[in-house]
N, C-alpha and C. Protein backbone atom coordinates (compact mmCIF):
# COMPACT_ATOMS: atom_id res chain seq x y z
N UNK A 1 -80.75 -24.49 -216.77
CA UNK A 1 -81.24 -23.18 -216.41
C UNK A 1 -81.41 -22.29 -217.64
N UNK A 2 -80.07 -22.39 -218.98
CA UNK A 2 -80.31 -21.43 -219.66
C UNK A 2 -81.67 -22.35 -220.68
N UNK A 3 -82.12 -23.04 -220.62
CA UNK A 3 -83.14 -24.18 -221.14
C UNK A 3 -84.35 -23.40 -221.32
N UNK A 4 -84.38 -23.62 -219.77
CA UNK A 4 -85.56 -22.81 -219.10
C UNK A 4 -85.96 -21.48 -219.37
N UNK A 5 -85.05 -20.42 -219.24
CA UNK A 5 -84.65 -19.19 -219.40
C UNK A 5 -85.66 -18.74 -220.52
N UNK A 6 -84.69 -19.74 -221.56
CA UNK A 6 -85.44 -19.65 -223.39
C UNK A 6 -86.78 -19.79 -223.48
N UNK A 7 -87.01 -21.12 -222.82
CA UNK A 7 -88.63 -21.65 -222.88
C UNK A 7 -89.62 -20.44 -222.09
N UNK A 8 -89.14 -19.63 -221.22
CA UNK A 8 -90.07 -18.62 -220.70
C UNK A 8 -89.82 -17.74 -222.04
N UNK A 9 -89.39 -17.40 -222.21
CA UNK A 9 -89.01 -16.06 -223.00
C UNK A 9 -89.64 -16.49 -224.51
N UNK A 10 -89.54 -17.71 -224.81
CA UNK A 10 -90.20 -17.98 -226.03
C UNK A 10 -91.66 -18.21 -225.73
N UNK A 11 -92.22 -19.18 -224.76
CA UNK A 11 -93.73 -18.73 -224.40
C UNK A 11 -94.47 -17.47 -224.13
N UNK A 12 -93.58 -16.51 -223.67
CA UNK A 12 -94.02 -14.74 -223.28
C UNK A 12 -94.31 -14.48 -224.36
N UNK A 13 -93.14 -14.73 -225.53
CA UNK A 13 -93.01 -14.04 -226.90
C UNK A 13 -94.20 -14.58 -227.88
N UNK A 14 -94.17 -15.93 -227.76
CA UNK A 14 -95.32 -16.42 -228.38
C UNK A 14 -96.69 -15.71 -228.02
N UNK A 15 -96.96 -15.75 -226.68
CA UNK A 15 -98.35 -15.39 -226.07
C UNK A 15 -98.63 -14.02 -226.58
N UNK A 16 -97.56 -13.48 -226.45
CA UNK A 16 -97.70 -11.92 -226.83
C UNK A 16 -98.29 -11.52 -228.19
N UNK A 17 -98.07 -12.38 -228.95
CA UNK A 17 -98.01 -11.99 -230.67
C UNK A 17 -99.33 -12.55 -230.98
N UNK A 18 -100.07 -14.02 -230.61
CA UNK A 18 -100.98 -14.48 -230.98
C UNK A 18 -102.05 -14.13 -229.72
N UNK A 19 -102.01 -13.39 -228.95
CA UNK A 19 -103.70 -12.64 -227.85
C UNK A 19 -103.53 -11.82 -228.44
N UNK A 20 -104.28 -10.92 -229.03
CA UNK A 20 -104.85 -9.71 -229.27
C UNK A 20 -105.01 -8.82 -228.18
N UNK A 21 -104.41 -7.53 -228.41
CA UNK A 21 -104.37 -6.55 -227.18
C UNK A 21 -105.87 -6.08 -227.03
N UNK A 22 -106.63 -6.25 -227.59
CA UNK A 22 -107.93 -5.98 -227.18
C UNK A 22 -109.17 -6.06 -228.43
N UNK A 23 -110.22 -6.42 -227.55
CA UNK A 23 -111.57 -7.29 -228.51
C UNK A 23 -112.93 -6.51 -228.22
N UNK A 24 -113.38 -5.64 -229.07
CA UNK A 24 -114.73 -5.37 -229.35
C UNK A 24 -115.79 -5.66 -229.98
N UNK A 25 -116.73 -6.26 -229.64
CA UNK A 25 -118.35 -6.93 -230.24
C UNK A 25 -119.25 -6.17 -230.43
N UNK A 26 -119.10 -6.24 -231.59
CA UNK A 26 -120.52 -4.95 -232.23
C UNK A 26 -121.65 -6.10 -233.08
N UNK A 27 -123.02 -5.33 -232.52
CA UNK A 27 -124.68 -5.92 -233.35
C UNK A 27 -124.54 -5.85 -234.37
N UNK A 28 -124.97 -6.60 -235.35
CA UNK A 28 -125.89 -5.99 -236.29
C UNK A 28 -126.64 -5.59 -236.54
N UNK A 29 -127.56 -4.37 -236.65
CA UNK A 29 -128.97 -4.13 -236.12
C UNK A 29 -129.96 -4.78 -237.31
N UNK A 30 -131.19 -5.17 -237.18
CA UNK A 30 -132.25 -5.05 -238.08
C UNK A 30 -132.24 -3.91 -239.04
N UNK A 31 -131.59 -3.30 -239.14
CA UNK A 31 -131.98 -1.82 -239.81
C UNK A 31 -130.70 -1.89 -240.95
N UNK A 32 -130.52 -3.12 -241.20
CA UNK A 32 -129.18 -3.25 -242.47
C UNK A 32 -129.77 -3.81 -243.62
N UNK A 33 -129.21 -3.26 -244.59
CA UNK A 33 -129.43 -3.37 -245.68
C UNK A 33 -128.39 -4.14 -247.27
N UNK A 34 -129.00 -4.99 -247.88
CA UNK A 34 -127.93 -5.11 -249.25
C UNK A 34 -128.91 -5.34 -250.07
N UNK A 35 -128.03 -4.75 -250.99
CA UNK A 35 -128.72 -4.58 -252.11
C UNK A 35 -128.05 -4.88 -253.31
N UNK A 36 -128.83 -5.59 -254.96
CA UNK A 36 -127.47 -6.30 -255.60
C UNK A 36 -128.33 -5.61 -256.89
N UNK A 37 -127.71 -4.64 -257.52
CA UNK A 37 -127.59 -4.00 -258.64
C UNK A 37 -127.31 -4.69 -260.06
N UNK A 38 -128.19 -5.18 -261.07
CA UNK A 38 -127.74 -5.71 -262.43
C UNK A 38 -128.56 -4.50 -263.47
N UNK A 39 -127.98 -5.40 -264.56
CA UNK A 39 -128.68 -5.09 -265.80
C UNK A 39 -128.88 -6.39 -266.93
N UNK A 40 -129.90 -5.91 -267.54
CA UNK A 40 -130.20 -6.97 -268.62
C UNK A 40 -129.87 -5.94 -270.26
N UNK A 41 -130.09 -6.95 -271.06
CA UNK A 41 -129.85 -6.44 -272.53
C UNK A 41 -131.20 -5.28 -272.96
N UNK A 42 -131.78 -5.22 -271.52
CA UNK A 42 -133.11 -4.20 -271.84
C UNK A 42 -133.12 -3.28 -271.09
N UNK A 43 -132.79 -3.25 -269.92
CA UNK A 43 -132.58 -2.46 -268.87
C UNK A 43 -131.97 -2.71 -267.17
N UNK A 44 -132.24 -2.26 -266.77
CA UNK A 44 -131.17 -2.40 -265.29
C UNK A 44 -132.33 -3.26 -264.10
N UNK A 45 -131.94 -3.63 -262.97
CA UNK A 45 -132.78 -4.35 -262.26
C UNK A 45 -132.43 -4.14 -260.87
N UNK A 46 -132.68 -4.38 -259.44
CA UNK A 46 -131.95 -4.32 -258.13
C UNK A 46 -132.88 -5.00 -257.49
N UNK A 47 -132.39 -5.97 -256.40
CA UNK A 47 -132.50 -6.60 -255.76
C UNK A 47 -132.08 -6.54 -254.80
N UNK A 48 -133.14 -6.58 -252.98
CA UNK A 48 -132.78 -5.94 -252.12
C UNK A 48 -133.18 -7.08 -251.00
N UNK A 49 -132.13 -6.86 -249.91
CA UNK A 49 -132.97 -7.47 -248.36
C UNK A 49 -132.84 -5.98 -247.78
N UNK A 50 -134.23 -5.15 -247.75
CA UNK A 50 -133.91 -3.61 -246.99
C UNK A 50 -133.96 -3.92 -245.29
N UNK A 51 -134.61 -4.98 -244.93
CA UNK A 51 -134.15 -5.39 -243.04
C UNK A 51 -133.40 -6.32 -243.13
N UNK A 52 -132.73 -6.61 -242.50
CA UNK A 52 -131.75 -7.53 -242.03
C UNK A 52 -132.25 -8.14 -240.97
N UNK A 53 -133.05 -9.06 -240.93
CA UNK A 53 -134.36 -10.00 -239.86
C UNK A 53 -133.62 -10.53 -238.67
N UNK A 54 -132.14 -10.21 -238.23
CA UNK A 54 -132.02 -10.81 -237.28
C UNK A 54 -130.80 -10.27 -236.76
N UNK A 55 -130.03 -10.23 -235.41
CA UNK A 55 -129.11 -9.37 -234.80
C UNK A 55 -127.95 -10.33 -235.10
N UNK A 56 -127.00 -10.41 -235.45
CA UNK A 56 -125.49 -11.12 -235.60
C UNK A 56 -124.67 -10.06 -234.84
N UNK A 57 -123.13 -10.96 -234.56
CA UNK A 57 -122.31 -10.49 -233.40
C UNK A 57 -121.35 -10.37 -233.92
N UNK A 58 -120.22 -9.19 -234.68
CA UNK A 58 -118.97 -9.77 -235.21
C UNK A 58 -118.19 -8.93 -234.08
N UNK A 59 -117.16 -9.76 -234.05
CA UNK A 59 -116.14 -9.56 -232.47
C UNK A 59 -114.72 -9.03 -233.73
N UNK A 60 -113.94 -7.63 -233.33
CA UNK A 60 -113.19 -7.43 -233.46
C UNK A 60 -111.83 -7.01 -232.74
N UNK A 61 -111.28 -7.92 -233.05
CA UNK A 61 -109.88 -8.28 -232.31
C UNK A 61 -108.62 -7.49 -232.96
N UNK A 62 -107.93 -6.64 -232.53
CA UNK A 62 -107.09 -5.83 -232.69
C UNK A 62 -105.80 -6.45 -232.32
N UNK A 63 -104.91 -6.54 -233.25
CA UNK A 63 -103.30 -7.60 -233.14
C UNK A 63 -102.17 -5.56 -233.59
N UNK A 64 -101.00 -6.78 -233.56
CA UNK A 64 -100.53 -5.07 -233.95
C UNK A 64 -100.21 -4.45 -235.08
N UNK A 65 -100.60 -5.08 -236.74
CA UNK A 65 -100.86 -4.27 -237.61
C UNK A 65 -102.06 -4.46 -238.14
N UNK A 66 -103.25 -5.42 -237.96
CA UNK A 66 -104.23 -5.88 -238.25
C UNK A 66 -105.54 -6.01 -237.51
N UNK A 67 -106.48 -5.62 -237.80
CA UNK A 67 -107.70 -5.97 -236.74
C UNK A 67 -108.35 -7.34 -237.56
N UNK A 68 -108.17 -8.48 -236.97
CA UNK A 68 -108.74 -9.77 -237.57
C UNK A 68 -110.40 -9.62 -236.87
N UNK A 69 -111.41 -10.10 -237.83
CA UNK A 69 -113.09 -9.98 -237.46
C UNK A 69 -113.49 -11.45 -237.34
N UNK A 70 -114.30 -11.60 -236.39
CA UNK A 70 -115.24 -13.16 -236.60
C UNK A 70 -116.30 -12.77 -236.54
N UNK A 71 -117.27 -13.15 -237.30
CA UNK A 71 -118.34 -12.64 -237.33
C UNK A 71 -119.21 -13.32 -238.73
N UNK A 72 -120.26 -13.02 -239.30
CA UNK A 72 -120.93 -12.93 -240.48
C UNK A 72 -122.68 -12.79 -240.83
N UNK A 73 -122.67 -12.53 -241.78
CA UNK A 73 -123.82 -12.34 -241.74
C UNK A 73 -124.52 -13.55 -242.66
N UNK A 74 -125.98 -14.23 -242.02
CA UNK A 74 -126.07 -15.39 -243.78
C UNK A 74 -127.24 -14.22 -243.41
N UNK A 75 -127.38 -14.64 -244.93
CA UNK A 75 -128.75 -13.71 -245.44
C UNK A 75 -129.53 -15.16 -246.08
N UNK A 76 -130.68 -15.05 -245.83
CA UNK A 76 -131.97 -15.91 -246.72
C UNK A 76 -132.54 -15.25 -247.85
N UNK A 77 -131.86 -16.05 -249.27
CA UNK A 77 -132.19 -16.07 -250.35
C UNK A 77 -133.70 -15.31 -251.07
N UNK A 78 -134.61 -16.38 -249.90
CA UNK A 78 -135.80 -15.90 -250.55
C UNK A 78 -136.53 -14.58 -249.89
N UNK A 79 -135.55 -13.95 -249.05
CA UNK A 79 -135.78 -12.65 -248.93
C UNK A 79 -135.69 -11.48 -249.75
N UNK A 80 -135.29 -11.98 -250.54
CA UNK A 80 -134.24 -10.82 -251.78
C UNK A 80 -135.53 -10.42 -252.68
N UNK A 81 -136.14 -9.30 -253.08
CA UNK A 81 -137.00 -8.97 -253.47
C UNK A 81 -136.54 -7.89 -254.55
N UNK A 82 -137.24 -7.67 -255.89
CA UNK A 82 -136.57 -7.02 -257.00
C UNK A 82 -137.44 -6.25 -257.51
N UNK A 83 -138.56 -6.30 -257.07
CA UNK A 83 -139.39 -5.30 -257.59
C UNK A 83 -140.63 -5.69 -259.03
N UNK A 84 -140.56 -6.83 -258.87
CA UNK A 84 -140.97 -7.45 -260.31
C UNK A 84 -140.98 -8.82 -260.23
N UNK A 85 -142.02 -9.89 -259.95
CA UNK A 85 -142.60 -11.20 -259.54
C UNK A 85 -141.43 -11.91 -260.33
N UNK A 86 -141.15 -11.56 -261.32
CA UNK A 86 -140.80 -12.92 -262.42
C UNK A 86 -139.28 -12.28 -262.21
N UNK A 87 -138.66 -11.41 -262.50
CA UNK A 87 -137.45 -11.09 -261.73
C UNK A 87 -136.73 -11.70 -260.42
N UNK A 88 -138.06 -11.58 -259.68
CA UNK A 88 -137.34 -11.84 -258.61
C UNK A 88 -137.45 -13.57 -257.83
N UNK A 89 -138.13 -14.01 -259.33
CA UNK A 89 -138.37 -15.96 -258.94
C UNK A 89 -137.21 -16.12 -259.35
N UNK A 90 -136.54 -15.29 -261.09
CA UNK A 90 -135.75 -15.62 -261.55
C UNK A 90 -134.51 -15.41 -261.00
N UNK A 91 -134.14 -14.40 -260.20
CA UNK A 91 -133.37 -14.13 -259.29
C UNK A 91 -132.55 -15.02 -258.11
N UNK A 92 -133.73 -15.79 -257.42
CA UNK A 92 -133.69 -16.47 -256.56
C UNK A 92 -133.32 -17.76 -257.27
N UNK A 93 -133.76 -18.35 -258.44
CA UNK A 93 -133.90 -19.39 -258.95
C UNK A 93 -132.36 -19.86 -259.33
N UNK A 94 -131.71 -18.58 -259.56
CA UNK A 94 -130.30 -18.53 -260.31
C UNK A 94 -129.31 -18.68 -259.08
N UNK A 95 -129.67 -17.84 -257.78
CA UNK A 95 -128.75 -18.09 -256.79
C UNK A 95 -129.23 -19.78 -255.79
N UNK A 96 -129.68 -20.81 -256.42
CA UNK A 96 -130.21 -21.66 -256.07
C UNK A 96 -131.03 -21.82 -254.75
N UNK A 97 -131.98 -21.17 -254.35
CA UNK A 97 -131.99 -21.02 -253.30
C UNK A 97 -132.82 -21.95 -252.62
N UNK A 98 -133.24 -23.46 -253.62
CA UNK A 98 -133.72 -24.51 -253.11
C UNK A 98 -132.36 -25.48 -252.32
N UNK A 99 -131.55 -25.36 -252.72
CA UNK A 99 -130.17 -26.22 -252.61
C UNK A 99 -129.27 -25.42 -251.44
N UNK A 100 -129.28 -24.47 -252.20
CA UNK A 100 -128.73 -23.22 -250.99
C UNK A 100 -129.41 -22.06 -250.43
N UNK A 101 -129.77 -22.19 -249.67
CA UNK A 101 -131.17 -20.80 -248.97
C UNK A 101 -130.44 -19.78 -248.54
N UNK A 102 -129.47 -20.05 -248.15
CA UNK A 102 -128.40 -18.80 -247.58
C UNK A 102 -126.99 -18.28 -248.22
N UNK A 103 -127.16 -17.14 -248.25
CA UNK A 103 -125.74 -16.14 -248.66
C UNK A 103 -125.12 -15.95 -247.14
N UNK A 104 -123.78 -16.36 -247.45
CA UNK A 104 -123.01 -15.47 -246.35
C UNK A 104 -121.78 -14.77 -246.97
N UNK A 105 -121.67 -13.78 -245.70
CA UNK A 105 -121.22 -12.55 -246.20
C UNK A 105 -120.21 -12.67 -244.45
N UNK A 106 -118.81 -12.93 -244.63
CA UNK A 106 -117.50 -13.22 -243.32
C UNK A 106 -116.80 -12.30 -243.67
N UNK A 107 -116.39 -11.40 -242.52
CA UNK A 107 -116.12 -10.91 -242.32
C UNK A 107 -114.81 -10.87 -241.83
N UNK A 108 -113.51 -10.84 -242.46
CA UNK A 108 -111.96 -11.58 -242.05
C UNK A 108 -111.19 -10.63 -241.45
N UNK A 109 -111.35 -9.04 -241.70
CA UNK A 109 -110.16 -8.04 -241.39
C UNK A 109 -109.92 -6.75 -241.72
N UNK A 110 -110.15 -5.78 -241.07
CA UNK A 110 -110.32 -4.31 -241.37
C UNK A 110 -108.09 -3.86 -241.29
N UNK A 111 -108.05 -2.86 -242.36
CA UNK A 111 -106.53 -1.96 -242.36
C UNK A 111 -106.92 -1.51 -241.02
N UNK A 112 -107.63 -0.86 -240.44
CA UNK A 112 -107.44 -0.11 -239.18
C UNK A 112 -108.85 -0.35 -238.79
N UNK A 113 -108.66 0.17 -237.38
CA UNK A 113 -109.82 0.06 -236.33
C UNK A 113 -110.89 1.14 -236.63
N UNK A 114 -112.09 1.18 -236.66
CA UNK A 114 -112.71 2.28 -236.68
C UNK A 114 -113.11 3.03 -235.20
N UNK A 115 -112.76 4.44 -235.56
CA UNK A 115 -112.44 5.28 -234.25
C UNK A 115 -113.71 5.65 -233.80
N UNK A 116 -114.38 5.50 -232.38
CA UNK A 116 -115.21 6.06 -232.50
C UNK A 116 -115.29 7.68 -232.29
N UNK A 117 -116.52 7.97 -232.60
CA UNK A 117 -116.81 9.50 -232.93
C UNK A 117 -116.24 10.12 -234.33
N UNK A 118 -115.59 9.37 -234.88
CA UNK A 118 -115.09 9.71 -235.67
C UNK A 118 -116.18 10.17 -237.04
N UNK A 119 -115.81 10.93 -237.95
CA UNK A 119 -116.75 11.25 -238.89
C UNK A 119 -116.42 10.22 -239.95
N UNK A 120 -117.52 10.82 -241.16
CA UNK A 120 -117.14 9.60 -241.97
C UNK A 120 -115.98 9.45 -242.98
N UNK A 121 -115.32 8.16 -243.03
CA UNK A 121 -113.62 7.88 -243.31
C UNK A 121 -113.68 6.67 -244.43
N UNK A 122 -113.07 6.32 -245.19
CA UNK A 122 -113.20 5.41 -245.61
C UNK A 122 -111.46 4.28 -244.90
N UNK A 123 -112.49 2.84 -245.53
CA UNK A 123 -111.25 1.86 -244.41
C UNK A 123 -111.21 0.60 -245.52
N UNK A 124 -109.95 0.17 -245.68
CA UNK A 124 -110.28 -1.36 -246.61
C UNK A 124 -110.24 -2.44 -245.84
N UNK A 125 -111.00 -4.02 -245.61
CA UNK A 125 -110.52 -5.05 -245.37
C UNK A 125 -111.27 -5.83 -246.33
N UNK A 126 -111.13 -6.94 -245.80
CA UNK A 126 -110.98 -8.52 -246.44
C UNK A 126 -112.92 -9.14 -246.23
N UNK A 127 -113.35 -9.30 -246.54
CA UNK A 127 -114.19 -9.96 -246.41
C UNK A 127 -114.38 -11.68 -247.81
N UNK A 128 -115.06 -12.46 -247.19
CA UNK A 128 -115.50 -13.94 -247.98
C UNK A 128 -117.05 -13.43 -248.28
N UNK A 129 -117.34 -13.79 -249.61
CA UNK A 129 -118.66 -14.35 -250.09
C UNK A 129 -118.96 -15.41 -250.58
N UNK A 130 -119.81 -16.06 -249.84
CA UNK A 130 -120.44 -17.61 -250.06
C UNK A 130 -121.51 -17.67 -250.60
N UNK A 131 -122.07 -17.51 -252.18
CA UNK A 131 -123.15 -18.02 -252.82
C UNK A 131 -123.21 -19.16 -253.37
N UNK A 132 -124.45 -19.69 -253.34
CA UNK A 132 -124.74 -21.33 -254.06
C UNK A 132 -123.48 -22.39 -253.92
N UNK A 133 -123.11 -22.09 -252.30
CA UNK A 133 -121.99 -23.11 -252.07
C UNK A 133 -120.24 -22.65 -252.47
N UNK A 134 -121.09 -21.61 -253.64
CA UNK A 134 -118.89 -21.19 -253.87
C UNK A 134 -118.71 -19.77 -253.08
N UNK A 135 -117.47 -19.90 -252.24
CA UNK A 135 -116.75 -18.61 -251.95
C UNK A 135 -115.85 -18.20 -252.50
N UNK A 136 -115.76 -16.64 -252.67
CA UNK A 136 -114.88 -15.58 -253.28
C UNK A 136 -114.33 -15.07 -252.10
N UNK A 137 -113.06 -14.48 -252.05
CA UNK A 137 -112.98 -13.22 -251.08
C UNK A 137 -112.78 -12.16 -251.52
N UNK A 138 -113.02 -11.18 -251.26
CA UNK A 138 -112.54 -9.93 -252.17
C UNK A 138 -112.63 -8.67 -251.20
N UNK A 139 -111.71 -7.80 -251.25
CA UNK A 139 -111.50 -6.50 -250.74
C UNK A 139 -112.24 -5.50 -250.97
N UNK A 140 -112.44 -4.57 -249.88
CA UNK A 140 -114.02 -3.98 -249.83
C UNK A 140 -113.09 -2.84 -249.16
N UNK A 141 -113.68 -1.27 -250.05
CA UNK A 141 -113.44 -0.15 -249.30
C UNK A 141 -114.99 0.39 -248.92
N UNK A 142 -114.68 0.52 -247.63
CA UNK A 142 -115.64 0.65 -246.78
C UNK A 142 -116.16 2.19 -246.47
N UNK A 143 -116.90 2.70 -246.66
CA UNK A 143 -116.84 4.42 -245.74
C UNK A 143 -118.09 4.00 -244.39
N UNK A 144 -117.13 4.19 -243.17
CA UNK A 144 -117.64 4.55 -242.21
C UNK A 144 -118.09 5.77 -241.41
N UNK A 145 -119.22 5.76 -240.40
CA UNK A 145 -119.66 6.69 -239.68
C UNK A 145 -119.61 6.24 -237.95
N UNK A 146 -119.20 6.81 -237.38
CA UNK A 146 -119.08 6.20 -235.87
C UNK A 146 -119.40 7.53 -234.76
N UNK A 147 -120.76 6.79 -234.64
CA UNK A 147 -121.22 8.18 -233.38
C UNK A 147 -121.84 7.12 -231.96
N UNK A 148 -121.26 7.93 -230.93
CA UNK A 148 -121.95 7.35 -229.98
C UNK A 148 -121.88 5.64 -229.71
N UNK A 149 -120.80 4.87 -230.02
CA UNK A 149 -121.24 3.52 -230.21
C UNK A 149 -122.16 2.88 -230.83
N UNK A 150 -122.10 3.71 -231.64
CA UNK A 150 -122.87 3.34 -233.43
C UNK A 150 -121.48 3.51 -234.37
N UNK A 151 -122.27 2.63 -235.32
CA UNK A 151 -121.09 2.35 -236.20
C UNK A 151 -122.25 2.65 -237.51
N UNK A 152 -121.55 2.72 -238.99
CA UNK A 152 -122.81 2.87 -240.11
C UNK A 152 -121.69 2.47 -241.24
N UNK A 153 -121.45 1.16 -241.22
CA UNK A 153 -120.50 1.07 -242.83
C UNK A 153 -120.93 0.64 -243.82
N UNK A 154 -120.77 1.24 -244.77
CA UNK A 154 -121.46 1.04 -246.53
C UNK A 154 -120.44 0.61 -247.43
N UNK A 155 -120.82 -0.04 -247.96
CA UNK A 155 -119.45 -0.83 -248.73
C UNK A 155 -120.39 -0.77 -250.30
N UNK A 156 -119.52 -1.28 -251.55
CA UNK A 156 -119.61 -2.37 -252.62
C UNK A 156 -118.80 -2.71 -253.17
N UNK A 157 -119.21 -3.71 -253.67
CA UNK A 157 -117.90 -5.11 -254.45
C UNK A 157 -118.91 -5.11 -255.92
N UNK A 158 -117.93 -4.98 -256.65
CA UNK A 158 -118.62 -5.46 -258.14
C UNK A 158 -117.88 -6.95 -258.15
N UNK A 159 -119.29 -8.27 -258.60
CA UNK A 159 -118.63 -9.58 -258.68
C UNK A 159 -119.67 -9.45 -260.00
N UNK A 160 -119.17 -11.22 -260.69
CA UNK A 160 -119.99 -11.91 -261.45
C UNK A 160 -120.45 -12.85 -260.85
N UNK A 161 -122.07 -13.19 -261.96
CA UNK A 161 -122.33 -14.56 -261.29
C UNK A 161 -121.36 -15.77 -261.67
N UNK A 162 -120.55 -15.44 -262.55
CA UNK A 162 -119.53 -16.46 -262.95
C UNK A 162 -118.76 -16.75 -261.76
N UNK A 163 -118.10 -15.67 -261.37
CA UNK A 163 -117.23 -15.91 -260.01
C UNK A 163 -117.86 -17.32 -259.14
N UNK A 164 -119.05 -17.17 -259.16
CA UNK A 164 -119.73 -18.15 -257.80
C UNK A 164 -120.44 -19.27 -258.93
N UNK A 165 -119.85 -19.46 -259.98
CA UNK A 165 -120.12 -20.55 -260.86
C UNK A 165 -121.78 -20.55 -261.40
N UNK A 166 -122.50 -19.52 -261.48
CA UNK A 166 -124.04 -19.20 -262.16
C UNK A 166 -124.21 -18.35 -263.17
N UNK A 167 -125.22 -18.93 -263.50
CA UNK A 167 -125.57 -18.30 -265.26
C UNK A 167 -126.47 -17.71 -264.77
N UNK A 168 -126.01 -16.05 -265.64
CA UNK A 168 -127.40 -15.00 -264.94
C UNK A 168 -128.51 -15.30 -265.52
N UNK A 169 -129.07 -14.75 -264.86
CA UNK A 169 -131.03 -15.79 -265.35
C UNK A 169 -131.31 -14.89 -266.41
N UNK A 170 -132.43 -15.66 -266.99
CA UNK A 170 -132.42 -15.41 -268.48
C UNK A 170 -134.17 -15.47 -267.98
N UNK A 171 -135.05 -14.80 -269.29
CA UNK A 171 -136.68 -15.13 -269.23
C UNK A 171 -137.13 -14.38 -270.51
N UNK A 172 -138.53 -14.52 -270.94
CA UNK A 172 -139.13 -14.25 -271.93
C UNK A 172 -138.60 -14.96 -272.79
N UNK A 173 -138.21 -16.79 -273.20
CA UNK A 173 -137.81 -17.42 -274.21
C UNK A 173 -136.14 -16.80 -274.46
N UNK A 174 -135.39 -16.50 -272.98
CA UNK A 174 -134.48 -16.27 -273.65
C UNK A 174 -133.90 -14.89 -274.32
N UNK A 175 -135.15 -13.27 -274.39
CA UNK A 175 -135.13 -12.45 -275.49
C UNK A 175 -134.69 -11.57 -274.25
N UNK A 176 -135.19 -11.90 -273.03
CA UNK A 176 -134.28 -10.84 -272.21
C UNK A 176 -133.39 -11.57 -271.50
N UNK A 177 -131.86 -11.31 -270.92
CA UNK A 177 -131.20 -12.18 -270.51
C UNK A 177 -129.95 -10.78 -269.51
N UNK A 178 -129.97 -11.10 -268.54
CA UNK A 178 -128.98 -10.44 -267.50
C UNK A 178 -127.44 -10.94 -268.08
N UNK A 179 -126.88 -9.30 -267.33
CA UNK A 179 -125.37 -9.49 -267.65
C UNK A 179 -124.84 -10.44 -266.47
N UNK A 180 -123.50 -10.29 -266.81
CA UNK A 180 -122.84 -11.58 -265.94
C UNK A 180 -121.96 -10.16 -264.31
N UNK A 181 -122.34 -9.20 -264.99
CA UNK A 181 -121.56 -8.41 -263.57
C UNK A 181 -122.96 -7.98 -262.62
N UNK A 182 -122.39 -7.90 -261.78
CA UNK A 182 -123.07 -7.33 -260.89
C UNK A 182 -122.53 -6.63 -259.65
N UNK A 183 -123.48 -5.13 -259.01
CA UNK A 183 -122.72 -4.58 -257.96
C UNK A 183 -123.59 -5.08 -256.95
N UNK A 184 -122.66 -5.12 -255.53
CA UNK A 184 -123.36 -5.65 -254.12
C UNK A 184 -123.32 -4.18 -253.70
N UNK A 185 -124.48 -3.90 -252.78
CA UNK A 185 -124.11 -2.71 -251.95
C UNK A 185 -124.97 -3.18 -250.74
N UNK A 186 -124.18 -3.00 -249.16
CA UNK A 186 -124.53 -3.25 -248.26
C UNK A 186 -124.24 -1.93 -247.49
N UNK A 187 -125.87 -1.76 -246.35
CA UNK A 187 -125.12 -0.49 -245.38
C UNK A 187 -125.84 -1.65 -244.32
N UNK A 188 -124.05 -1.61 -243.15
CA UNK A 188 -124.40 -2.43 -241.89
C UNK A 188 -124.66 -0.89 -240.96
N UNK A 189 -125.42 -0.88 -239.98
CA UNK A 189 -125.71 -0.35 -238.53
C UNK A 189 -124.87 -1.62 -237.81
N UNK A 190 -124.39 -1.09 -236.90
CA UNK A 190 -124.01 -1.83 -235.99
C UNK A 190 -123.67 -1.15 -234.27
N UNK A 191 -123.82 -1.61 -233.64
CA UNK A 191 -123.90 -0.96 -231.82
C UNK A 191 -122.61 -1.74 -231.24
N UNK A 192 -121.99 -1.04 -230.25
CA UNK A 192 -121.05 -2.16 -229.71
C UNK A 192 -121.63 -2.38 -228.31
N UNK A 193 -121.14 -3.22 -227.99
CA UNK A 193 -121.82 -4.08 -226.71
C UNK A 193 -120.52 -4.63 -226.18
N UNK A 194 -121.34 -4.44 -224.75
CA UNK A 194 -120.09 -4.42 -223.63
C UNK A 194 -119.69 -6.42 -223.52
């Protein structure tokens, strides 16, 4: 009996800790944006996907000091546009985008929930980046906007292309050649859905 007793009380306890007291699924809308900020030994450059061509679902699950996310976004390579033909072959050429066509961008875990109605706040979590096959994870302070079951978060991460194992592209014989840092800046829209 006292066997038993335990085995309920340890299955309650278990169940309790690993369900999440509650799960919200928010869009991604078309209307998102990233954008990846360099410079060369001549001047500065940016590279953009300004639509986001397709709706993704990240589900956030609220535990009791953590909101864990599933979700992500891949982005297609040869969407990334820089403003400048040979920039932006070279661009693409460097994030391999014959071998690898897609960036993803996972989404692992917000410090707190974002409230809605709330004005705009800033929030840190966890996110993974997957270029040309290598992932980083790195911590992202976020400033959010939340109206109406809209959400509007803008983030950036300064990485290298070293981090994800690439040599920044180089052109003109070599005489102009990109630095190895670079800033990401993404603004997601997102809706929640019932």
């Amino acid at each position: 009996m006292i066997n038993y007793i335990i085995l309920v009380i340890l299955t309650f306890t278990l169940t309790n800790f690993s369900t999440p007291k509650s799960a919200t699924k928010w869009v991604i809308t078309q209307n998102s944006s990233l954008t990846i900020h360099g410079s060369t030994n001549v001047n500065t450059f940016s590279c953009a996907i300004l639509n986001y061509p397709k709706t993704d679902t990240i589900t956030i699950n609220r535990t009791n000091d953590l909101m864990l996310l599933t979700g992500a976004l891949s982005l297609n390579v040869n969407n990334f546009e820089c403003n400048n033909l040979m920039m932006t072959h070279q661009f693409r050429k460097t994030l391999k985008h014959e071998e690898f066509p897609f960036l993803y961008i996972t989404f692992l875990s917000l410090k707190e929930f974002p409230t809605p109605n709330q004005r705009v706040n800033s929030i840190k979590g966890l996110v993974a980046i997957k270029i040309a096959g290598v992932t980083k994870r790195f911590e992202i302070c976020y400033e959010f906007e939340s109206v109406n079951n809209y959400i509007q978060l803008r983030g950036h991460q300064t990485v290298n292309f070293s981090d994800f194992k690439l040599v920044a592209p180089q052109r003109v014989g070599k005489l102009i050649k990109a630095k190895d840092e670079l800033k990401v800046v993404f603004e997601l829209k997102m809706k929640m859905v019932d």
